[in-house]
Protein backbone atom coordinates (compact mmCIF):
# COMPACT_ATOMS: atom_id res chain seq x y z
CA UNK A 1 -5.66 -4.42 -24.03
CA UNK A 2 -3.64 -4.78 -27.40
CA UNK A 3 -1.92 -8.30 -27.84
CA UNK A 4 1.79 -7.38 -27.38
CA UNK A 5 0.65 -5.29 -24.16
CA UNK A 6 -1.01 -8.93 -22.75
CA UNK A 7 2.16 -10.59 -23.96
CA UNK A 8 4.11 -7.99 -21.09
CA UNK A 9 1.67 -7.78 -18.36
CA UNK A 10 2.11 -12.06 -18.38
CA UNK A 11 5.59 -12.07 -18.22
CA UNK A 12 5.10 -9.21 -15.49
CA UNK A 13 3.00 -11.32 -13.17
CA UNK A 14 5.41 -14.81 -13.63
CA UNK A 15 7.93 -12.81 -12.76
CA UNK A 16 6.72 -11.51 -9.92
CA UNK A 17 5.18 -14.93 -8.90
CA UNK A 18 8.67 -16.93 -9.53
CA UNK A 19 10.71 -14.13 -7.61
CA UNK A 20 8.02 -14.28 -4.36
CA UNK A 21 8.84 -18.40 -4.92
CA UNK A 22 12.32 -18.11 -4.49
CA UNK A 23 12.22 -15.45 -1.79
CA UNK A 24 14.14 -12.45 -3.34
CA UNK A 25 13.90 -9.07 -3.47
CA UNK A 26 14.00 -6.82 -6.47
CA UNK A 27 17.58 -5.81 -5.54
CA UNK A 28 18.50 -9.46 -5.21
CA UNK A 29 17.05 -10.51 -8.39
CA UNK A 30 18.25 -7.80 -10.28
CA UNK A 31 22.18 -8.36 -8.81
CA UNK A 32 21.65 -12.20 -9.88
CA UNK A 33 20.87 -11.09 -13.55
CA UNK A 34 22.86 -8.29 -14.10
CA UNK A 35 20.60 -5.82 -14.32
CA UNK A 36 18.59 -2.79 -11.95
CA UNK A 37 16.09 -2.76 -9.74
CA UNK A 38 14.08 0.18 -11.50
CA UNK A 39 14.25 -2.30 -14.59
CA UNK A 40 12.92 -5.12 -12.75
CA UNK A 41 10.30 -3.09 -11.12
CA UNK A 42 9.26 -1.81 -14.70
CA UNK A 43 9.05 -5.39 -16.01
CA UNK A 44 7.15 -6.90 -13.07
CA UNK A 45 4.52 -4.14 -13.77
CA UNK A 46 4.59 -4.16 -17.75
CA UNK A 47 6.09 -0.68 -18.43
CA UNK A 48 8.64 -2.68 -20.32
CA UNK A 49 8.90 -6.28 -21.96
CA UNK A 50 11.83 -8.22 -21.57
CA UNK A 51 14.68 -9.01 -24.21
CA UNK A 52 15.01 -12.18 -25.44
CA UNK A 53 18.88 -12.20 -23.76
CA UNK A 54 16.99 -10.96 -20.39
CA UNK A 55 14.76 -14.00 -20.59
CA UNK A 56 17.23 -16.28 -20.89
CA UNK A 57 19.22 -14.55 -17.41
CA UNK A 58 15.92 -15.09 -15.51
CA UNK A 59 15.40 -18.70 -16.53
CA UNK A 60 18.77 -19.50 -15.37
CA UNK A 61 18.29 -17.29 -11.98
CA UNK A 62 15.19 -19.35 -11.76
CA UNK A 63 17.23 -22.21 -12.17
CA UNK A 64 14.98 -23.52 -15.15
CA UNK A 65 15.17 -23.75 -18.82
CA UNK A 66 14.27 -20.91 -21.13
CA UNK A 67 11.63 -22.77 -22.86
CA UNK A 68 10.03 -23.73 -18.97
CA UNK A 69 10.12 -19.59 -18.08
CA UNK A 70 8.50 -19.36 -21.73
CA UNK A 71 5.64 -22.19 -21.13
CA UNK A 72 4.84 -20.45 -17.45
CA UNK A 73 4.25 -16.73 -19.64
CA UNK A 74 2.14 -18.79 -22.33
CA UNK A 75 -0.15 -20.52 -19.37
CA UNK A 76 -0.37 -17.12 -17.36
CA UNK A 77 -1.45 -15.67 -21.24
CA UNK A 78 -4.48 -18.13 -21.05
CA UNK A 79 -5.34 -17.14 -17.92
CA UNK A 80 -5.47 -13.14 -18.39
CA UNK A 81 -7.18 -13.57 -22.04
């Protein structure tokens, strides 16, 4: 699996993990960022990576810091590697 693909499916899986944490749907998530729920559904399973401006909407949906979203991807990178 290239780099930049590992880079996606990490996000994928946090994002899935944080949204399962906070108990919401796709539907729910994607209403609290602004966004679809085909588009979350693609991101949670790595057909697309996020944009830097969508990372920053799920941080605060998560209620956390960009850079604490960021540090989850980077730890869940380590783990699929």
């Amino acid at each position: 699996m290239g780099d930049k693909k590992l880079h996606i499916v990490a996000f994928g899986v946090v994002l899935q993990e944080l949204r399962a944490k906070f108990g919401l749907t796709q539907d729910q998530l994607a209403e609290l960022v602004g966004t679809e729920r085909s588009h979350i559904s693609a991101l949670e399973r790595a057909e697309k990576g996020p944009a830097l401006v969508t990372i920053f909407r799920f941080a605060r949906a998560f209620e956390m810091p960009a850079s604490k979203l960021i540090e989850l991807i980077e730890g869940k990178l380590t783990m699929l590697k």
